[in-house]
N, C-alpha and C. Protein backbone atom coordinates (compact mmCIF):
# COMPACT_ATOMS: atom_id res chain seq x y z
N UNK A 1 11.28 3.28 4.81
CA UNK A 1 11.46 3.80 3.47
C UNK A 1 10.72 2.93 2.45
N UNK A 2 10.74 1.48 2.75
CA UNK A 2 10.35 0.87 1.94
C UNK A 2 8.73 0.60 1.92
N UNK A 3 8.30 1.16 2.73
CA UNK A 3 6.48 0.90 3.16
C UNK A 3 6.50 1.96 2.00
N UNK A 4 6.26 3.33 1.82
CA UNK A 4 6.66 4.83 1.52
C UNK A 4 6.45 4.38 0.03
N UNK A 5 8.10 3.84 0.10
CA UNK A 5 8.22 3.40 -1.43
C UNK A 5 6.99 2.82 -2.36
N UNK A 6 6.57 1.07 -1.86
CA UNK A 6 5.85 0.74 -2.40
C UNK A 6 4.09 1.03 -2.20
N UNK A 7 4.09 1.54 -1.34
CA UNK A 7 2.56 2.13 -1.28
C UNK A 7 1.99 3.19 -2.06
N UNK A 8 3.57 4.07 -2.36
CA UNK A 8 3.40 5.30 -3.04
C UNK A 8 3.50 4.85 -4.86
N UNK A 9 3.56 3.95 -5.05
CA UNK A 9 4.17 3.71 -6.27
C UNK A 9 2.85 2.93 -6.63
N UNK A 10 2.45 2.09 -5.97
CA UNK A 10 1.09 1.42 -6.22
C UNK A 10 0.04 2.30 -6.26
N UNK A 11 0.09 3.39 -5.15
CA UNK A 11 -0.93 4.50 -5.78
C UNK A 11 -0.76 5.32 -6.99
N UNK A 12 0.26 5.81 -7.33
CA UNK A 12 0.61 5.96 -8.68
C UNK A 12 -0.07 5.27 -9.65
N UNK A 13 0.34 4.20 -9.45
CA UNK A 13 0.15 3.06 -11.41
C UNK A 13 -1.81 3.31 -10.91
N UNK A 14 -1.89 2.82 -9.83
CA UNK A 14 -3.51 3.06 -10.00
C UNK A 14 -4.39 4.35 -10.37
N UNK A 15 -3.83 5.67 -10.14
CA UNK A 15 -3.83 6.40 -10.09
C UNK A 15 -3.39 6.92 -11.92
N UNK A 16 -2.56 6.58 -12.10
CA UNK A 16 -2.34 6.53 -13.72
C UNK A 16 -3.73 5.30 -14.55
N UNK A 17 -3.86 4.80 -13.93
CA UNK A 17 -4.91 3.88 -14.71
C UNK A 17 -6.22 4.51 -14.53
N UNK A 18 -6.42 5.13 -13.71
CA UNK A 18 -7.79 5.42 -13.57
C UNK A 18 -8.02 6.83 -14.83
N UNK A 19 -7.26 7.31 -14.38
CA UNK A 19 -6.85 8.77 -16.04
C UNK A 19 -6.54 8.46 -16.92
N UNK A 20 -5.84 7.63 -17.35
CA UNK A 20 -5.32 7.38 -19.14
C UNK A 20 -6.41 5.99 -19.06
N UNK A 21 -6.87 5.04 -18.57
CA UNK A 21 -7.84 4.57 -18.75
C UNK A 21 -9.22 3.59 -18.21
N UNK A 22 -9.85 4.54 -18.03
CA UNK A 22 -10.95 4.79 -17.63
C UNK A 22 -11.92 3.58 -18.07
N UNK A 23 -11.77 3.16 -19.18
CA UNK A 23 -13.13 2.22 -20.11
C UNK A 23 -12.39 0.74 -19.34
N UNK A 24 -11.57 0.74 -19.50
CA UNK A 24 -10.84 -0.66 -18.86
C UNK A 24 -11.31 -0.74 -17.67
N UNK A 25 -10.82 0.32 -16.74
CA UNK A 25 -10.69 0.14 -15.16
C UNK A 25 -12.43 0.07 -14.41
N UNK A 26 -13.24 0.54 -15.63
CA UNK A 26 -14.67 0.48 -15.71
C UNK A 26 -15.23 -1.30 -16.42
N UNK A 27 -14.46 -1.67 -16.79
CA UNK A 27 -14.33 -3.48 -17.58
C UNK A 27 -15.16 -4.09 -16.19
N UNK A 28 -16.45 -4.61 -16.18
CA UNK A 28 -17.13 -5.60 -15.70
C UNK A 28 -16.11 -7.01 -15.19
N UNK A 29 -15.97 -7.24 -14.45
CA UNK A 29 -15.39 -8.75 -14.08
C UNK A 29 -16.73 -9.93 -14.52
N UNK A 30 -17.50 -9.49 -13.27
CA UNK A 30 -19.05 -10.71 -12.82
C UNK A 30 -19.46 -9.51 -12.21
N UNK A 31 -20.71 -9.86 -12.27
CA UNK A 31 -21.81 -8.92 -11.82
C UNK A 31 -21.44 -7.36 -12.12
N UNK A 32 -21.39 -6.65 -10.87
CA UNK A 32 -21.13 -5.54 -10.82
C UNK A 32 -19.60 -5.16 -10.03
N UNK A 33 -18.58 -5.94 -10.03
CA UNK A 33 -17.47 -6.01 -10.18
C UNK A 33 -16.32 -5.67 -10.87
N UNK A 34 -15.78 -4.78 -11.15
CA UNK A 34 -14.94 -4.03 -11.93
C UNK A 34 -13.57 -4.29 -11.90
N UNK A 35 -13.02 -3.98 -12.69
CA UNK A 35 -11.51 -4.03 -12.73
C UNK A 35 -11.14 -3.07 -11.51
N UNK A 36 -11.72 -1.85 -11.57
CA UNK A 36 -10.86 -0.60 -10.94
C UNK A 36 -11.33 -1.42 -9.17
N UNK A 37 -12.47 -1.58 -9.12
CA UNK A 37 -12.95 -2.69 -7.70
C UNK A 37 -11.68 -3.24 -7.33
N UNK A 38 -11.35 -4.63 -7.90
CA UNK A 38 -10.07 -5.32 -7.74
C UNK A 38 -9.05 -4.45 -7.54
N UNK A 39 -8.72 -3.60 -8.93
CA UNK A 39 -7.40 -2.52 -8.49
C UNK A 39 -7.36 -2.41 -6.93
N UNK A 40 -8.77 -1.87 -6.84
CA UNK A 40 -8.38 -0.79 -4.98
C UNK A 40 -8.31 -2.48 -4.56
N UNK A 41 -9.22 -3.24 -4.41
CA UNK A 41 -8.88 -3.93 -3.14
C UNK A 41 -7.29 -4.13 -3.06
N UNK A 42 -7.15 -4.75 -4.23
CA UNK A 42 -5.11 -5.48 -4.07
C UNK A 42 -4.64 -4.35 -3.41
N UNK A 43 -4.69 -2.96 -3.50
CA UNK A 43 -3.89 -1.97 -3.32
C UNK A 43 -4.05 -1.34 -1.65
N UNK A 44 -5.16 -1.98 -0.97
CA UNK A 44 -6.06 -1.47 0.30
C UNK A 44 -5.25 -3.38 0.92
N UNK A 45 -4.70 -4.47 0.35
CA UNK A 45 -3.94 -4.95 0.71
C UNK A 45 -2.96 -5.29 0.79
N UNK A 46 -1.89 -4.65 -0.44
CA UNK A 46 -0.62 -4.24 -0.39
C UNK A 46 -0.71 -3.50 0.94
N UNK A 47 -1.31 -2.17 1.39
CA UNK A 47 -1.43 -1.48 2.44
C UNK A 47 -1.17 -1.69 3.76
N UNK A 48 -2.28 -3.10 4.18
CA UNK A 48 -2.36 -3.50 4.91
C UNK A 48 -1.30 -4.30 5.59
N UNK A 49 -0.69 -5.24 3.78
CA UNK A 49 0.52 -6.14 4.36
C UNK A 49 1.79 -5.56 4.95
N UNK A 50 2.20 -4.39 4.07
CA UNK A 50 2.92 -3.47 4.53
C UNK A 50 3.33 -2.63 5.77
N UNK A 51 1.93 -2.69 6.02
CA UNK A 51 2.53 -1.94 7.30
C UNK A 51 2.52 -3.06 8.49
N UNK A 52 1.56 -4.14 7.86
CA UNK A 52 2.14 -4.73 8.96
C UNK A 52 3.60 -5.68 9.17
N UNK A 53 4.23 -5.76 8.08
CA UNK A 53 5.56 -5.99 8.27
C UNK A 53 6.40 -4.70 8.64
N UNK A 54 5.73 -3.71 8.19
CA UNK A 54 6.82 -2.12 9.27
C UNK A 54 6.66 -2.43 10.36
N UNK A 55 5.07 -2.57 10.71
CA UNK A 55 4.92 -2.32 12.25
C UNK A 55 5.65 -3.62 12.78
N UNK A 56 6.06 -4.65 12.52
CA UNK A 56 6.57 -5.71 12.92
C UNK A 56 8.32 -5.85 13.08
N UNK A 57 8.49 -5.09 12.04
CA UNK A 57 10.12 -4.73 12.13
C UNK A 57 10.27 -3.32 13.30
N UNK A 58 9.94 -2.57 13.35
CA UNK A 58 10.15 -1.63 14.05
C UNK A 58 9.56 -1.76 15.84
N UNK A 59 8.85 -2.96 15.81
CA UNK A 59 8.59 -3.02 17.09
C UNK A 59 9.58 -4.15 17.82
N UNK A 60 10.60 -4.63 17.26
CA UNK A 60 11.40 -5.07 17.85
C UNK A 60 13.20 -4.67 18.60
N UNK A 61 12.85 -3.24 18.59
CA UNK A 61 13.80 -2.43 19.32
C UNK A 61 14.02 -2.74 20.83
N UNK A 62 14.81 -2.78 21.40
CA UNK A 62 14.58 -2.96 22.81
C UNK A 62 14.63 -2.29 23.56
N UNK A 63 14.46 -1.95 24.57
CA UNK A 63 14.33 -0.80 25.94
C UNK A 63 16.37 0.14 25.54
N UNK A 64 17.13 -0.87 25.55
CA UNK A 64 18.36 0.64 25.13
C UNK A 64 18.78 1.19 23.85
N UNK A 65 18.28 0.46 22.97
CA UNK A 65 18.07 1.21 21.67
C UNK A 65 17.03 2.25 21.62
N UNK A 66 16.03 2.32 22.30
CA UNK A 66 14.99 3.40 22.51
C UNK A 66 15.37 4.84 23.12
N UNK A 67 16.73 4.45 24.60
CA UNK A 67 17.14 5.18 25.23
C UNK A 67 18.12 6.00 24.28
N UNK A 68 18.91 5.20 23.23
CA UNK A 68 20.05 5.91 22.81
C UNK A 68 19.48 6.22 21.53
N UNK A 69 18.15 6.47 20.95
CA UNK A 69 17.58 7.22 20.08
C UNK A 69 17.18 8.75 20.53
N UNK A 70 16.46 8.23 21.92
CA UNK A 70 16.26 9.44 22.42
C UNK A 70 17.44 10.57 22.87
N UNK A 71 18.41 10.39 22.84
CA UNK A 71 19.80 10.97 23.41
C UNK A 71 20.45 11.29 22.07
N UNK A 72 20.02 11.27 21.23
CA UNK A 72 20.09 11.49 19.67
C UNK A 72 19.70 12.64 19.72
């Protein structure tokens, strides 16, 4: 729920920034480096960190918790 949560919410605000404003998220850092640049990367590593703490919590089920999901 919580991957969901914050992945979806970070695409949002970025997603709101890129439409209400545009001249900012277009703002030069250095060189040819942009604000909206940075935006995605942080957000392509929120992503990344995320799932890999899902995939890290959820792979520690063991062989009879698997069985008595499936019997669910």
């Amino acid at each position: 729920m919580s991957f969901a949560v914050v992945n979806g919410l970070t695409f949002g605000v970025h997603l709101l920034l890129v439409c209400s404003a545009p001249d900012f998220m277009a703002s030069r850092i250095w060189g040819k480096t942009s604000v909206g640049v940075l935006a995605l990367l942080f957000q392509g590593s929120l992503l990344l960190w995320s799932a890999a703490r899902y995939d890290r919590r959820a792979g520690g089920h063991s062989a009879e918790q698997e069985q008595e999901q499936e019997y669910r």
